[in-house]
N, C-alpha and C. Protein backbone atom coordinates (compact mmCIF):
# COMPACT_ATOMS: atom_id res chain seq x y z
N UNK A 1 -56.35 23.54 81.81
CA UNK A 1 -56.14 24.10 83.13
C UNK A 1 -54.81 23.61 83.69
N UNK A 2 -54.20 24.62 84.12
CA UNK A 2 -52.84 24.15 84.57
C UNK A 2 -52.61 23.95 86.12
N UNK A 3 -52.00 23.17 86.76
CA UNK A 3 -52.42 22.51 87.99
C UNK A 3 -50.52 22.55 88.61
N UNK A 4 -50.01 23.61 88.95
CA UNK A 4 -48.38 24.34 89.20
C UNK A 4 -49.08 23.85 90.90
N UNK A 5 -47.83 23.04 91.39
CA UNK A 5 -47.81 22.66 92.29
C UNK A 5 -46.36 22.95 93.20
N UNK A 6 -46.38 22.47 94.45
CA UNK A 6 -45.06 22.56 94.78
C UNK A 6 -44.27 21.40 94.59
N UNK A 7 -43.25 21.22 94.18
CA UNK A 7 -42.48 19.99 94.60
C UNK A 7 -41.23 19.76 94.89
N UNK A 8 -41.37 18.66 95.98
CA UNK A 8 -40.13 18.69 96.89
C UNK A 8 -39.15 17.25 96.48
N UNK A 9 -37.79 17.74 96.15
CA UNK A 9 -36.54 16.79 95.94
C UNK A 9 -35.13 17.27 96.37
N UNK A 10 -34.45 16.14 96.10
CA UNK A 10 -33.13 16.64 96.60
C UNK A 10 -32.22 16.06 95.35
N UNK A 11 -30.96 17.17 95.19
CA UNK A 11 -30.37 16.96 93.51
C UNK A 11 -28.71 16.32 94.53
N UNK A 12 -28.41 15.02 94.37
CA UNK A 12 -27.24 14.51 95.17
C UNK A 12 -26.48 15.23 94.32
N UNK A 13 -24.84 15.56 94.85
CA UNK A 13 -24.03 15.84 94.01
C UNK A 13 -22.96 14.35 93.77
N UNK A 14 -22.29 14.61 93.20
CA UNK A 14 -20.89 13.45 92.66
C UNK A 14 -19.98 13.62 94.09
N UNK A 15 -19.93 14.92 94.52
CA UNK A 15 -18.85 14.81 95.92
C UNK A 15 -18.91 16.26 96.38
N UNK A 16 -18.33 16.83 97.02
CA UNK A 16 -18.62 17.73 97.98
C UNK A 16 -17.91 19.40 96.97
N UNK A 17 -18.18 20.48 97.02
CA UNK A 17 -17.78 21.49 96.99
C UNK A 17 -16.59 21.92 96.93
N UNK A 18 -15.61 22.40 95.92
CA UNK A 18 -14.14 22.57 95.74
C UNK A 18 -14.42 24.40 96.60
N UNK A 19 -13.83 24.78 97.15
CA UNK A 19 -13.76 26.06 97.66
C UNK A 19 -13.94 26.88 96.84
N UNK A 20 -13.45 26.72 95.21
CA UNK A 20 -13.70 28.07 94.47
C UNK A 20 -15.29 27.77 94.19
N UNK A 21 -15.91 26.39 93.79
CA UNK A 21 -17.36 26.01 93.63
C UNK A 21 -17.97 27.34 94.81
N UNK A 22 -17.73 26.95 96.00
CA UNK A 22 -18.50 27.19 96.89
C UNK A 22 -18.21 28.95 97.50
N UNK A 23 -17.08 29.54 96.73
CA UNK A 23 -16.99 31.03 96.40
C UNK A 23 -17.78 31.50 95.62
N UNK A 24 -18.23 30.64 94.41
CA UNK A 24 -19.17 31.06 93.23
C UNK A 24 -20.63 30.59 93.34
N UNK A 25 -21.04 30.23 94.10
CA UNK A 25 -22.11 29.72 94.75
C UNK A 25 -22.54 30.92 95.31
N UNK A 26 -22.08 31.27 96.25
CA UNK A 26 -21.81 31.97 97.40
C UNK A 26 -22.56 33.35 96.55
N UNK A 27 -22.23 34.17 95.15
CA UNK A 27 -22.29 34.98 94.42
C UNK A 27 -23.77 34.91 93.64
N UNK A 28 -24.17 33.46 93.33
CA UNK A 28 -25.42 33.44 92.48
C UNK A 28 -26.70 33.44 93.01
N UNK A 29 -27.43 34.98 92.29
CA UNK A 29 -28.34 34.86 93.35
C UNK A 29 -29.62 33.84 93.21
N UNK A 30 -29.34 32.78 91.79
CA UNK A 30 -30.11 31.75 91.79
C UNK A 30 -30.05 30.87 92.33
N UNK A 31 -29.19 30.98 93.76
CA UNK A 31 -29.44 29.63 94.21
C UNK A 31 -29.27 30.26 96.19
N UNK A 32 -29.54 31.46 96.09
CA UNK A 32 -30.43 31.88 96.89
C UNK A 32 -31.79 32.52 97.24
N UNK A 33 -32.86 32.28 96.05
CA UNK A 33 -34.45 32.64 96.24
C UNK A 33 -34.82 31.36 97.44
N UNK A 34 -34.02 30.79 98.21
CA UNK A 34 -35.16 30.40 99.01
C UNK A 34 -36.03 28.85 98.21
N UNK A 35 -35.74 28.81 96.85
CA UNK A 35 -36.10 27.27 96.70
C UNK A 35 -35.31 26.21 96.57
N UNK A 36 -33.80 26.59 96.40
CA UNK A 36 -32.96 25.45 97.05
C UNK A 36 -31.75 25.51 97.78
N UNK A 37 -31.49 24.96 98.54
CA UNK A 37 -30.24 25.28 99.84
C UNK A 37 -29.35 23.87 99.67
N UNK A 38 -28.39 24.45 100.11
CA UNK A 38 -27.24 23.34 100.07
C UNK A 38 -27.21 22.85 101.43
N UNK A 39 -26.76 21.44 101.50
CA UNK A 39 -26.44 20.70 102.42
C UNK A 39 -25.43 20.09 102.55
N UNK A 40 -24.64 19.96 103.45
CA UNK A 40 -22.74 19.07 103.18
C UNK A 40 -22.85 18.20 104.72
N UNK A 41 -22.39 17.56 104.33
CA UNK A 41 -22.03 16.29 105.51
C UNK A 41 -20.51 16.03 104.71
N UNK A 42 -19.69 15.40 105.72
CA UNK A 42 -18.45 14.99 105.49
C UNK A 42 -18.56 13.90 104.35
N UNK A 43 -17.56 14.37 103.15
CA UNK A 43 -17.89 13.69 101.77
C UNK A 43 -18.87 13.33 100.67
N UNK A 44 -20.13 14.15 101.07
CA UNK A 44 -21.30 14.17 100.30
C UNK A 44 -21.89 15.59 100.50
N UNK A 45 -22.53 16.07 99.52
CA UNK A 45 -23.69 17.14 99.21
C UNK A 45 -24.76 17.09 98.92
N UNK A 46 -25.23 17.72 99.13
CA UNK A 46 -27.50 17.68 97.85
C UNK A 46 -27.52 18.81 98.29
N UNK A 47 -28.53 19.33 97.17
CA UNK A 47 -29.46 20.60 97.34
C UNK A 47 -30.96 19.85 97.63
N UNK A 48 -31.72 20.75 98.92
CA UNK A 48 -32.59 20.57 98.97
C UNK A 48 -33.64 21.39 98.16
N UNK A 49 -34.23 21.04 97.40
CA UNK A 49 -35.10 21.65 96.44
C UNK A 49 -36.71 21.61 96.68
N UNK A 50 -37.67 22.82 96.37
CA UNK A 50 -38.78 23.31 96.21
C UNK A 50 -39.26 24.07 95.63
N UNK A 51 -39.68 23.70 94.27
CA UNK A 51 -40.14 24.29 93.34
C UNK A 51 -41.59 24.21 92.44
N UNK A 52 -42.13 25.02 92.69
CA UNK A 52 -43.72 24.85 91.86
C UNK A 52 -43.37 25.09 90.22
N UNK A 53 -44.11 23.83 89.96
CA UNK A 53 -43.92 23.38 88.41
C UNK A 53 -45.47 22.61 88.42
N UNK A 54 -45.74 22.46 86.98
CA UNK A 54 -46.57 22.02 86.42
C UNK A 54 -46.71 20.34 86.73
N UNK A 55 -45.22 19.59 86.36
CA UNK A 55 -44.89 18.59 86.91
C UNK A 55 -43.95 18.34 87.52
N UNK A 56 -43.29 16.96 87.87
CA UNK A 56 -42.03 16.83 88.82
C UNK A 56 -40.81 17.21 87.75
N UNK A 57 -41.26 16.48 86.73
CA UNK A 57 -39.64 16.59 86.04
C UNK A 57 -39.72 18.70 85.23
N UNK A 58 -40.67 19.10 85.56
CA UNK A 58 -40.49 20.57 84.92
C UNK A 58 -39.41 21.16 86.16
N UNK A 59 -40.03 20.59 87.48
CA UNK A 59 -39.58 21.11 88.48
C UNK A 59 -38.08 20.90 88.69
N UNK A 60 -37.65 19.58 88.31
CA UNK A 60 -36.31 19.48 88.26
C UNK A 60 -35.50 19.81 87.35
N UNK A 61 -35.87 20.38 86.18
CA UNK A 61 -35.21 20.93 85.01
C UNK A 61 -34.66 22.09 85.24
N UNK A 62 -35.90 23.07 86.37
CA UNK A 62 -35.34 24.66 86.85
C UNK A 62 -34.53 24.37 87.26
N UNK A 63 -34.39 23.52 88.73
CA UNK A 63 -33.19 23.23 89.39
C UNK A 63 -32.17 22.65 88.92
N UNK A 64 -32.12 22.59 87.55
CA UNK A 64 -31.22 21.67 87.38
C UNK A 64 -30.41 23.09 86.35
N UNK A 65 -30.84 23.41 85.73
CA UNK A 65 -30.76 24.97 84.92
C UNK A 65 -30.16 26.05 85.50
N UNK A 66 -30.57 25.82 86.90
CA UNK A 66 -29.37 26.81 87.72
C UNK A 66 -27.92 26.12 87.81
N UNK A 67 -27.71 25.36 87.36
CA UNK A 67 -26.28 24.81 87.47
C UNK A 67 -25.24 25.40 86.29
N UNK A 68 -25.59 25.52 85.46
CA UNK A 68 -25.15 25.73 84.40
C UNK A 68 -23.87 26.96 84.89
N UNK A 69 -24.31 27.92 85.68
CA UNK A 69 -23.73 28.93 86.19
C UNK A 69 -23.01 28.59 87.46
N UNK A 70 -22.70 27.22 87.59
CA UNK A 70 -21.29 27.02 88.85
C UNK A 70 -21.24 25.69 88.01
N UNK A 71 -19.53 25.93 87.76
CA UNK A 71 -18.57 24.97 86.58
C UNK A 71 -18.70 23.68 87.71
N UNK A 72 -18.85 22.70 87.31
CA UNK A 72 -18.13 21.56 87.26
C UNK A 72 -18.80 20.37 88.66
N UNK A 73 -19.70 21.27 89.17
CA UNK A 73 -20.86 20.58 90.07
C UNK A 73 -21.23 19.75 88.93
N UNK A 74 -21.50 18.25 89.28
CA UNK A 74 -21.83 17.47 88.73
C UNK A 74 -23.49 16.77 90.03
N UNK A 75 -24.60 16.90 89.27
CA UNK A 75 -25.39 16.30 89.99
C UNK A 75 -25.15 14.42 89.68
N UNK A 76 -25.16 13.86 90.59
CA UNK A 76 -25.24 12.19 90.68
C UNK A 76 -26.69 11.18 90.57
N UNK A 77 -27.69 12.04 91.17
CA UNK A 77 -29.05 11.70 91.52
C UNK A 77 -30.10 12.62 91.73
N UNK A 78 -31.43 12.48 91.46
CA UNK A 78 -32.56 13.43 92.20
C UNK A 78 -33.40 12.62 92.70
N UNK A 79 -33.36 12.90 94.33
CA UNK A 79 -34.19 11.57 94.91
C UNK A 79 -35.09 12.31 95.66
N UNK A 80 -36.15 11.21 96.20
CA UNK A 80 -37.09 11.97 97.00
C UNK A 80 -37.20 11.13 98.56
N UNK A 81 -36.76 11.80 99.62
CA UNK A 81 -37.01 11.48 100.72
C UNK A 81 -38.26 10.91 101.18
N UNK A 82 -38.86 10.03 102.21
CA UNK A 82 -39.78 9.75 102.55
C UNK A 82 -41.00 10.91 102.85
N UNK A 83 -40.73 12.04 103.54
CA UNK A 83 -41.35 13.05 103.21
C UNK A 83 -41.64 14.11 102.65
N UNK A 84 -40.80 13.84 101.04
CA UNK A 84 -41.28 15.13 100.16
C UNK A 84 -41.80 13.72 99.23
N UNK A 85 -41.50 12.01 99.78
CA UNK A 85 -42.44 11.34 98.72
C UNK A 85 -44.43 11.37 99.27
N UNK A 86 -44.25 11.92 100.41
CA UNK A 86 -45.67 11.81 101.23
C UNK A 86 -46.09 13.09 100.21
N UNK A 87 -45.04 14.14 100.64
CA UNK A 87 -45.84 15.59 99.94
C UNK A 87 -46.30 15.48 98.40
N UNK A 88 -44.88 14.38 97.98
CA UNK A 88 -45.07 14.78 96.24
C UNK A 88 -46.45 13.85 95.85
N UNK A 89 -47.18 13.01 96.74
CA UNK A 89 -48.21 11.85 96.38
C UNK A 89 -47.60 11.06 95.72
N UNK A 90 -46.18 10.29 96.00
CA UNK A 90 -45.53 9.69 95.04
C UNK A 90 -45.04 8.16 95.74
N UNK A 91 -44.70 7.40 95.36
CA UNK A 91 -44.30 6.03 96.08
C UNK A 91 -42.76 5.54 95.33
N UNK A 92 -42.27 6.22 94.51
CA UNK A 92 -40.71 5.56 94.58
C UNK A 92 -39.84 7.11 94.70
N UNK A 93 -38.57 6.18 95.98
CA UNK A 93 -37.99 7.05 96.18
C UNK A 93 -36.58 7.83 95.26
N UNK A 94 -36.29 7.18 94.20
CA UNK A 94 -35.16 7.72 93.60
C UNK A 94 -36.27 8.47 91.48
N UNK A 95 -35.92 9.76 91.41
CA UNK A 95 -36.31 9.93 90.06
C UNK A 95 -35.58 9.50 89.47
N UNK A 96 -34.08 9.83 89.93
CA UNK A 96 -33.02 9.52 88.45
C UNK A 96 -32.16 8.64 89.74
N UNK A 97 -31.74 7.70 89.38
CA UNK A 97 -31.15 6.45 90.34
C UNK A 97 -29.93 7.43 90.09
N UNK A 98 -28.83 6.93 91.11
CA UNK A 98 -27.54 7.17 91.03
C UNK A 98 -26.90 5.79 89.95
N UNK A 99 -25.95 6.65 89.07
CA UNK A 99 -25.69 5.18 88.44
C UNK A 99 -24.98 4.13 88.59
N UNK A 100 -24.74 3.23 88.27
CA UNK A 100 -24.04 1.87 89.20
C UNK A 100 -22.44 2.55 88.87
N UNK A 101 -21.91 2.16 90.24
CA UNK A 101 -20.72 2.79 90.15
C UNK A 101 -19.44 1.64 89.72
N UNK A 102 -18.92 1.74 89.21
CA UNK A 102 -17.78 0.66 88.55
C UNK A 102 -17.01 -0.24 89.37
N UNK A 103 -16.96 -1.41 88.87
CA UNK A 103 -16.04 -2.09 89.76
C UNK A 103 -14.71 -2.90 89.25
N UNK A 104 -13.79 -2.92 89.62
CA UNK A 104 -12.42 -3.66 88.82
C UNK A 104 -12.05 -2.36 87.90
């Protein structure tokens, strides 16, 4: 029995949207059905994501599968906010940590 749920994350990016990114964005209609939307604050991005999958990581594979079709977006992290960790029944907030960023 298969048990397709919703689940809620957010895919960080590496840094914000180059204008042609966000011309070709703009064009795909996979990343306008309504299960994930972009978000920009000054020097950072995420997509907010909602997707019914079987499990969490099926769910982040779709979303992650739509990338393939806008060059050079680099996701950084897929984390889960305090309230898609309430929704997802889950207790840690990062799936894929951001990775330690270099120093010297």
């Amino acid at each position: 029995m298969r048990t397709v749920r919703n689940w809620y994350f957010n895919l960080v990016l590496q840094g914000v949207l180059t204008e042609e990114q966000d011309d070709t964005l703009a064009g795909l209609a996979s990343f306008h059905d309504g299960r994930i939307a972009l978000e920009e604050a000054p020097g950072c991005a995420r997509f907010t994501c909602a997707f019914a999958a079987d499990t969490l990581t099926e769910a982040v594979a779709d979303a992650l599968s739509r990338f393939a079709d806008l060059p050079g977006v680099l996701v950084r992290s897929v984390e889960l906010d305090e309230i898609a960790l309430a929704d997802n029944g889950m207790a840690t907030p990062a799936v894929v940590p951001a990775p330690p960023v270099p120093t010297g």
